[in-house]
Protein backbone atom coordinates (compact mmCIF):
# COMPACT_ATOMS: atom_id res chain seq x y z
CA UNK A 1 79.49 4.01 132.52
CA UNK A 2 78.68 7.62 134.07
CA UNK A 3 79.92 10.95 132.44
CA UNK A 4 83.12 12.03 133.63
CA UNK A 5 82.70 15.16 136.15
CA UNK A 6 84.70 17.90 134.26
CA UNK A 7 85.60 21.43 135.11
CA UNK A 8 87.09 24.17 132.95
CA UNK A 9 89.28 26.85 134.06
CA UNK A 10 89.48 29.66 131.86
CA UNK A 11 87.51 29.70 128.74
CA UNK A 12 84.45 31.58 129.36
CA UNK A 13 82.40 34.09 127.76
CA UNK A 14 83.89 35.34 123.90
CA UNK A 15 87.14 32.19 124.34
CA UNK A 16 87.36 30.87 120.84
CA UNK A 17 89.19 28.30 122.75
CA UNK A 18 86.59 27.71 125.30
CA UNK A 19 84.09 26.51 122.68
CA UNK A 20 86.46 24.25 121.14
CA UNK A 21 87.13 22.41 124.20
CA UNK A 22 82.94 22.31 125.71
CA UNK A 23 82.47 21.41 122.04
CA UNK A 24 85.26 18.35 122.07
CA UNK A 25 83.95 17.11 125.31
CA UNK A 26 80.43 16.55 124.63
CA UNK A 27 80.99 14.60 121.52
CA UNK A 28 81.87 11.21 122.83
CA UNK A 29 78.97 12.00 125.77
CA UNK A 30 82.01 11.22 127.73
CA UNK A 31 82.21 14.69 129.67
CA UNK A 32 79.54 16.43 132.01
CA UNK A 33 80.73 20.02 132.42
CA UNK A 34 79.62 20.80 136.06
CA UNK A 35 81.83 23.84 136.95
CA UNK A 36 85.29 25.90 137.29
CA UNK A 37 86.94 29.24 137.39
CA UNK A 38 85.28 30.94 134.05
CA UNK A 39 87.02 34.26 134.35
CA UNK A 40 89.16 36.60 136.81
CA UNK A 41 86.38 38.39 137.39
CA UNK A 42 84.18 36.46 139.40
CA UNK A 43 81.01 38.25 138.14
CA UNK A 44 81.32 37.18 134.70
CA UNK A 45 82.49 33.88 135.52
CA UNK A 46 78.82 33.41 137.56
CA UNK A 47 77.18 34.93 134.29
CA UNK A 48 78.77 32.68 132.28
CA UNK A 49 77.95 29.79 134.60
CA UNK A 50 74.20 30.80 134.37
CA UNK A 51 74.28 31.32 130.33
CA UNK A 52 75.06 27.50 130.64
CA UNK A 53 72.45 26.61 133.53
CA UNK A 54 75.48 25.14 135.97
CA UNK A 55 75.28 24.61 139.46
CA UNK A 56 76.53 28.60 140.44
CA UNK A 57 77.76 26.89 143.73
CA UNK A 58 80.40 24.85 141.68
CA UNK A 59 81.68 28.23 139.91
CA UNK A 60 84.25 29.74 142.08
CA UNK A 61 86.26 32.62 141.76
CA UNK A 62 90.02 31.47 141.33
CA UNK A 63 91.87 27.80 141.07
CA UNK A 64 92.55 27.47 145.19
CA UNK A 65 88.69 28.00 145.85
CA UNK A 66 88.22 25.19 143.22
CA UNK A 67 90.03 23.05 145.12
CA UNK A 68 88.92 23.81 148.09
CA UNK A 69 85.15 23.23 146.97
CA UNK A 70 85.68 19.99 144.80
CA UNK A 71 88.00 18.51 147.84
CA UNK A 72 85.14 19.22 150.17
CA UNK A 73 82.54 17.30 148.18
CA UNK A 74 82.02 13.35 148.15
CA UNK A 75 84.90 11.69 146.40
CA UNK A 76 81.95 10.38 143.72
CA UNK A 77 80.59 13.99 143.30
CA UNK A 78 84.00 16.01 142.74
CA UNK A 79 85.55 16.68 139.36
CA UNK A 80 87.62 14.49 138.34
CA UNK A 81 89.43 16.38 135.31
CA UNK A 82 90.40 19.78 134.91
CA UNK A 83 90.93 22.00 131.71
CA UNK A 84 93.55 24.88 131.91
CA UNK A 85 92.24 27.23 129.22
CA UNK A 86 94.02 30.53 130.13
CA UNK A 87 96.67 32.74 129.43
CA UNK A 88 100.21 30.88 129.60
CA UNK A 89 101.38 32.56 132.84
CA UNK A 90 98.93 30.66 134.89
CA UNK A 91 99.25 27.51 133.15
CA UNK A 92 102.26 26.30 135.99
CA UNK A 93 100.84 27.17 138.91
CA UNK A 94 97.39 26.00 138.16
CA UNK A 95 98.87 22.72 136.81
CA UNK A 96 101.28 21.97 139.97
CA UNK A 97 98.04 22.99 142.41
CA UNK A 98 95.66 20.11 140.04
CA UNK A 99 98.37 18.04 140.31
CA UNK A 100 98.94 17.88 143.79
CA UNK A 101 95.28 17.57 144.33
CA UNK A 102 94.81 14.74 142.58
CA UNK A 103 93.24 15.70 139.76
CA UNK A 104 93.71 14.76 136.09
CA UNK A 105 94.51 17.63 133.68
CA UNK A 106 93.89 18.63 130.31
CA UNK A 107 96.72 21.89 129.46
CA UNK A 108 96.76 23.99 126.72
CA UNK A 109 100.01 24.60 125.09
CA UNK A 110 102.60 25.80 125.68
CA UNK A 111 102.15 23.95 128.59
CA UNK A 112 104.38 26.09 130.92
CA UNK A 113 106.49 29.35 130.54
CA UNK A 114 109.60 27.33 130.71
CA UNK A 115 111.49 24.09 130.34
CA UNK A 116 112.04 23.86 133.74
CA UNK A 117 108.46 24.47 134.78
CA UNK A 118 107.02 21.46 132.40
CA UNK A 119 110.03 19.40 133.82
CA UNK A 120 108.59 20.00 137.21
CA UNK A 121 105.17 18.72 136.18
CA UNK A 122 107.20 15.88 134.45
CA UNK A 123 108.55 15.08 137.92
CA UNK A 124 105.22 15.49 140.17
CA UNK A 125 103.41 13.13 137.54
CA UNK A 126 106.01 10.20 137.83
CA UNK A 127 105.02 8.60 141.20
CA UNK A 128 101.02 9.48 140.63
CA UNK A 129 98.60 7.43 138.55
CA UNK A 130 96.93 10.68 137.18
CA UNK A 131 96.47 11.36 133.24
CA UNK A 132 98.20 14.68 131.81
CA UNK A 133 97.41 15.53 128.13
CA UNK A 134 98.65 18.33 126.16
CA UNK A 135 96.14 20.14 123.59
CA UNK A 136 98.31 20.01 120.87
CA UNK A 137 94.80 19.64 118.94
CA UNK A 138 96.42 18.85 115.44
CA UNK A 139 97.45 15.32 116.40
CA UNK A 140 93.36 14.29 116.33
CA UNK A 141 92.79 14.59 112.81
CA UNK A 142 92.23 11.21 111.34
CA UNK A 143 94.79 11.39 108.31
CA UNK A 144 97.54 12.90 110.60
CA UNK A 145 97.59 9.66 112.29
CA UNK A 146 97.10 7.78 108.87
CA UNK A 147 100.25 9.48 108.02
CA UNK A 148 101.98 9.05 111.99
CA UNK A 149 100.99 4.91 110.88
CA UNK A 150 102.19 5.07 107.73
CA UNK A 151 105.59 6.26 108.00
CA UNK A 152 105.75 3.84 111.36
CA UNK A 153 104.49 0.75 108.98
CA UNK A 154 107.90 2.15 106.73
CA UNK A 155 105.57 2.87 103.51
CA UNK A 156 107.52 5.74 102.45
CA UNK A 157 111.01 4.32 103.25
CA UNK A 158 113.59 5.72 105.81
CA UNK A 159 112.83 9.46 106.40
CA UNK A 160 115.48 11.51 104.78
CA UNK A 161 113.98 15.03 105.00
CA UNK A 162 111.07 16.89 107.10
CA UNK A 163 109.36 20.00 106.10
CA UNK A 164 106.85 22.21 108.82
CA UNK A 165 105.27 25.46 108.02
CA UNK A 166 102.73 27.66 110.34
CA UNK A 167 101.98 30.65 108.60
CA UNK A 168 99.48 33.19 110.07
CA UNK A 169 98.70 36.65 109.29
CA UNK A 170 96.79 37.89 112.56
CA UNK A 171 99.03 40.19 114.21
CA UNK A 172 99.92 41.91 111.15
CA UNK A 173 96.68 44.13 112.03
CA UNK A 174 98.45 44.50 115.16
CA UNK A 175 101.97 44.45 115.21
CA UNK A 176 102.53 48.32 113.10
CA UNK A 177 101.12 50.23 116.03
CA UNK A 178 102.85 49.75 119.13
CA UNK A 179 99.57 51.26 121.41
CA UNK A 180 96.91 48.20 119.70
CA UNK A 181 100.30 45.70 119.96
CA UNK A 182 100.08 46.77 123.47
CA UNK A 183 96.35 45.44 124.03
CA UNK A 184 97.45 41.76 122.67
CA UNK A 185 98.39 39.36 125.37
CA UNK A 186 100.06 37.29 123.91
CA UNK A 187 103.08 39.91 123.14
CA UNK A 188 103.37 40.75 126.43
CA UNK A 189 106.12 38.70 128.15
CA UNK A 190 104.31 38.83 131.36
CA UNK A 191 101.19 36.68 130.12
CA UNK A 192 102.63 34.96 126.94
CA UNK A 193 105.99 34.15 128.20
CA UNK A 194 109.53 34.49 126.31
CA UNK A 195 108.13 33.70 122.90
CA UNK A 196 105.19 34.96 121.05
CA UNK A 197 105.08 32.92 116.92
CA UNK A 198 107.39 29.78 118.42
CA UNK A 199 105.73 29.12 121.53
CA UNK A 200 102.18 30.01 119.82
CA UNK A 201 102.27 27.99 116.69
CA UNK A 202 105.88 26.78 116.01
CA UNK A 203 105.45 24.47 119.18
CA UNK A 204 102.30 22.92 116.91
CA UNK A 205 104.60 22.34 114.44
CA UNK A 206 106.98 20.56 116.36
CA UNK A 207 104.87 18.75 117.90
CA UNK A 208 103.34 17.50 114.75
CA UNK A 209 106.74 16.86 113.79
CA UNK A 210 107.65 14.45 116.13
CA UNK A 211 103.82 13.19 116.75
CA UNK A 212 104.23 11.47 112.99
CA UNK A 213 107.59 10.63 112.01
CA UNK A 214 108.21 9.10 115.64
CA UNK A 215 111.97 10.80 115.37
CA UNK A 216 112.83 13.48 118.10
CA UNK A 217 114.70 16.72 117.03
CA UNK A 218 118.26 16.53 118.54
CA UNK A 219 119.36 20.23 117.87
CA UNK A 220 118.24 23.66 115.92
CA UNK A 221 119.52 25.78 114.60
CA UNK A 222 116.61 29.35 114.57
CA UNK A 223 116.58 32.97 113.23
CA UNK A 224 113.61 35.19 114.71
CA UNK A 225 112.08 38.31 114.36
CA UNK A 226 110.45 40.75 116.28
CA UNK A 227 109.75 43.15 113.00
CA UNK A 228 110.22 45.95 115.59
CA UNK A 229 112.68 46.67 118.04
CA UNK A 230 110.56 47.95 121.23
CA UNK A 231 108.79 44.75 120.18
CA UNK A 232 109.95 42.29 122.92
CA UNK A 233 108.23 39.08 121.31
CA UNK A 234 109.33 37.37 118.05
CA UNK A 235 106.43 37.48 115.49
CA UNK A 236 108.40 35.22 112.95
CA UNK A 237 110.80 32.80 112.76
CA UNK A 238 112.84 29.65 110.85
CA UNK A 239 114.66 27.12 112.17
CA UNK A 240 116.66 24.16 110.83
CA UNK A 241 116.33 20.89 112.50
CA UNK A 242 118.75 17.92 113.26
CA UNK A 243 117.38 14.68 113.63
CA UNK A 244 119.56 11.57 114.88
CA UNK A 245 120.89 9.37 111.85
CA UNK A 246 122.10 12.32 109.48
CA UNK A 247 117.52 13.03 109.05
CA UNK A 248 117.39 17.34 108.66
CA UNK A 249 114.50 19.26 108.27
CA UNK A 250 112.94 22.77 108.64
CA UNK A 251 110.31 24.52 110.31
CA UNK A 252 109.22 28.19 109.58
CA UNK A 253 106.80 29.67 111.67
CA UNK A 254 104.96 33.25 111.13
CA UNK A 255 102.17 35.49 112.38
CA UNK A 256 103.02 38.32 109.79
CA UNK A 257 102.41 36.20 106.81
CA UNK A 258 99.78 38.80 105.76
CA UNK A 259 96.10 37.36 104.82
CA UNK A 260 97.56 33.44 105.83
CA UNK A 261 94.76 32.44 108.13
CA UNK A 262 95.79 28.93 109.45
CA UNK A 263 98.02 27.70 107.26
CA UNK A 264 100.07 24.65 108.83
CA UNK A 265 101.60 22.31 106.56
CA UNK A 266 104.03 18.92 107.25
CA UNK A 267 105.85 17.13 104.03
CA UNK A 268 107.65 13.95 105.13
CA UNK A 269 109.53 12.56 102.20
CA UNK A 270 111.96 8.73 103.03
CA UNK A 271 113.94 6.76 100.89
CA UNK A 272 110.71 5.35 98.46
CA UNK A 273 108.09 8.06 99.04
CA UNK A 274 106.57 10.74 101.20
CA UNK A 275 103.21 12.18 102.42
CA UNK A 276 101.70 15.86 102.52
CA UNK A 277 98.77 17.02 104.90
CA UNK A 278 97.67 20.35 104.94
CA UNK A 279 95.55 21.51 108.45
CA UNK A 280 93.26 23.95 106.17
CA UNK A 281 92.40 20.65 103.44
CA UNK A 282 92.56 18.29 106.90
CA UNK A 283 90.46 15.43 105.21
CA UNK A 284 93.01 14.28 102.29
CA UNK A 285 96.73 12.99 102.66
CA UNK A 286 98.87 13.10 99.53
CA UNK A 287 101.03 10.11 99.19
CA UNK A 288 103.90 10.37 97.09
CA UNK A 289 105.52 7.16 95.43
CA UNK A 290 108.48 6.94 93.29
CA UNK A 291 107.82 6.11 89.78
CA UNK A 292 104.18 5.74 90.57
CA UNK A 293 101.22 8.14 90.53
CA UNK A 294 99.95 10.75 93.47
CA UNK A 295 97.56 9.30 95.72
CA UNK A 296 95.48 10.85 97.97
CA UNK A 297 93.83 8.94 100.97
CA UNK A 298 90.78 10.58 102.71
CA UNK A 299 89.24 9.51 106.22
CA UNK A 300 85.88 7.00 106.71
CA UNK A 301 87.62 4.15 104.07
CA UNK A 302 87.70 0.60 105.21
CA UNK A 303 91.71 0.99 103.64
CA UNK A 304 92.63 3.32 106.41
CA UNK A 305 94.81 2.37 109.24
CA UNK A 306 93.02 1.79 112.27
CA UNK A 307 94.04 4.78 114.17
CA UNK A 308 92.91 6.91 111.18
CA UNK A 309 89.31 4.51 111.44
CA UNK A 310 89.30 5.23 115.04
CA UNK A 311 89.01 8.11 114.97
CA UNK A 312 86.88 8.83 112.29
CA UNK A 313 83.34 9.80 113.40
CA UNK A 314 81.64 9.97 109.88
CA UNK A 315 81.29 8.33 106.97
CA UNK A 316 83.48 9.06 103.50
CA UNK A 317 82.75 12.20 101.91
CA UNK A 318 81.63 14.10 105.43
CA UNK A 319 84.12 16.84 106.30
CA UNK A 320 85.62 15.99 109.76
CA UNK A 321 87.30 19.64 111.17
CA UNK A 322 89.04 21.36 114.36
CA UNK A 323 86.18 20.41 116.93
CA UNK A 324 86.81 16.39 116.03
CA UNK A 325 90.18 17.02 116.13
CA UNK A 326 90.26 18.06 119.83
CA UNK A 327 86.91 15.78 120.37
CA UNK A 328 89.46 12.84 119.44
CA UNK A 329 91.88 14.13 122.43
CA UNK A 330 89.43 14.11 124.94
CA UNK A 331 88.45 10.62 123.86
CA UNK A 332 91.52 9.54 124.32
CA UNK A 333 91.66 11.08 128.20
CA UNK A 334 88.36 9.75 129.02
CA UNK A 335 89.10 6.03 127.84
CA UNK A 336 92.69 6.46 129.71
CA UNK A 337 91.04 7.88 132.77
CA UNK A 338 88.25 4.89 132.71
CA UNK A 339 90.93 2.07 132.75
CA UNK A 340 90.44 1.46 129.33
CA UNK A 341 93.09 0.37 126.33
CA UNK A 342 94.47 3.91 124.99
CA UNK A 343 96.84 3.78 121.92
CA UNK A 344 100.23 5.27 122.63
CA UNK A 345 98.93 8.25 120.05
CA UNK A 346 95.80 8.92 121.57
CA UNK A 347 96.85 12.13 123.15
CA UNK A 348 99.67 14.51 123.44
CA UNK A 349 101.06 13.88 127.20
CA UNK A 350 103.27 15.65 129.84
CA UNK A 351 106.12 14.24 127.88
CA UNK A 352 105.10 16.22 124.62
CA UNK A 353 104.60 19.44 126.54
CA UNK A 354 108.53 18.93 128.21
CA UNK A 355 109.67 18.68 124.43
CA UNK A 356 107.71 21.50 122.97
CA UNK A 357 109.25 23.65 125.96
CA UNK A 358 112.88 22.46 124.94
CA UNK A 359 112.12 23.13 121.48
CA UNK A 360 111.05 27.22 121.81
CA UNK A 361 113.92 27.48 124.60
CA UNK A 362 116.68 26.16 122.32
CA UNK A 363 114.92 28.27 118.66
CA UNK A 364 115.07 31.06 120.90
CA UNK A 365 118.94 30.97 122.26
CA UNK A 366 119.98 30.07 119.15
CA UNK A 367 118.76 33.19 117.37
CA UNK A 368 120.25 35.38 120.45
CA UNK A 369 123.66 34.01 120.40
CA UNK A 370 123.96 34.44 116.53
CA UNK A 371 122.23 31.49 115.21
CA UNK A 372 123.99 28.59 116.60
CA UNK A 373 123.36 24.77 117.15
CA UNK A 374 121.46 24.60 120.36
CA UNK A 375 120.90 21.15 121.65
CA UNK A 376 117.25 20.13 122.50
């Protein structure tokens, strides 16, 4: 089977981001990379292009010359997935214009400013047989989907309570001076949108949230903080969670959490036990049993579930990490965009982005009208 034609937009030259995502799409040899729109500036974005030897006639300077060039090509020589690796205020508009095209899409999250927006992608995907995943990258580690199979196969019971943390430390560097806050993009409104720490990294742990226990959050209840008031952005927040059948939980959420580097965290505890996973110690799942011993299960076993096996690239005792995490996502879009069998957790879809969008819009009306219930 040939290499999917892929194209990147965003994600050039110094993107963290970038990396992860060329990294995640050559490790299936799924992917051929063959151009995009690598930076506003179309100069660097042709730089970039040569750095990587591309075809500099397939690097073009914003999304509707992309189009433009890929629609003008032979159906078998255009791209046939896009990655939207920018800042959030051009996610939308660079999704709808992909979408429209005909062109699968691979969005970095949040997937849209607003509710709305992602509902409007919801609604141009429904009559279309295109693929639209969500890089909520978390969901690709092999014992987060031991745990999303586990709690599905009932092993720890009925869930009774749910426990997410994201702490971070980052913009504490930031965040004291308001002229260096002012260089950050992500707490400008314009480019971040209406939420800096809950659209960020609380969405993650929503996501993850949902992704494992298979319940949906029905309302929240949030308190934020902006540490500053000519800060517009919240830097920090907590937010209790209401689940259908009388399930709570929590979710706190923080980029002030000074010297936390990536610290995300789910506890799931039902009826008869409950599982731990921690994203910085991604290779072991604690699994608590009443009355019996901790265990802890660890990816490349014959015993794991076989969406844990599946995606599972080494053998036991080889550290799998971040880059296998996302590599496992774009697996998942490749094998779904080749007509082949995709299970239902393969990939974070239009659907998750929709919630995730709910879930920031209700945290954040619920902390400005006086911490509230908010329906999701």
């Amino acid at each position: 089977m040939s290499k999917i034609k892929w194209a990147l937009l965003g994600g050039g030259a110094g993107s963290l981001i970038g990396i992860v995502h060329r990294i995640a799409a050559g490790m299936g040899d799924d992917y051929q990379l063959v151009g995009g729109v690598f930076n506003h500036e179309p100069a660097a974005g042709l730089q970039f292009a040569r750095d990587l030897e591309l075809d500099l006639r397939r690097t073009y300077a914003d999304i509707d010359a992309f189009i433009a060039g890929e629609m003008a090509l032979p159906a078998d020589e255009r791209v046939k997935v896009v990655t939207i690796a920018t800042p959030n205020y051009l996610h939308y508009e660079m999704a709808s214009k992909l979408i429209q095209a005909g062109f699968h899409v691979i969005c970095e999250k949040p997937v849209t400013f607003r509710a709305a927006e992602a509902r409007s992608l919801a609604s141009l995907l429904k009559s279309r047989q295109q693929i639209f995943a969500v890089t909520h990258t978390y969901t690709g580690y092999p014992m987060v989907r031991q745990m999303r199979g586990m709690i599905a196969a009932g092993m720890i019971g009925p869930i009774q309570k749910v426990d997410a943390r994201y702490y971070q430390g980052w913009i504490n560097a930031v965040i004291h001076e308001p002229a260096r806050r002012k260089t950050v993009w992500r707490l400008d409104p314009a480019k971040g949108g209406p939420s800096c720490c809950i659209g960020d990294i609380g969405v993650h742990a929503f996501n993850l949230i949902e992704y494992t226990t298979g319940l949906q959050v029905e309302q929240a209840l949030a308190d934020v903080d902006t540490l500053y008031p000519d800060n517009e952005l919240d830097v920090d927040g907590s937010v209790l969670l209401r689940f259908g059948k009388g399930v709570k939980g929590v979710l706190c959420a923080s980029q002030i959490a000074t010297a936390e580097e990536n610290n995300l965290s789910l506890a799931v505890y039902g009826r008869t036990g409950g599982l731990r996973w921690a994203q910085e110690n991604p290779n072991q799942l604690e699994f608590l049993q009443e009355g019996k011993p901790l265990s802890v299960i660890k990816p490349g076993h014959a015993f794991n579930l076989p969406e844990a096996r599946a995606a599972t690239k080494m053998p036991p005792g080889h550290p799998e990490g971040i880059f296998d995490a996302m590599g496992n996502i774009y697996r998942g879009v490749a094998r779904a965009i080749n007509g082949l069998p995709v299970d239902p957790g393969a990939f974070p879809d239009i659907e998750a982005g929709v919630r995730g969008m709910r879930f920031v819009e209700a945290a954040l009306d619920s902390s400005r009208n006086g911490n509230v219930w908010v329906t999701i």
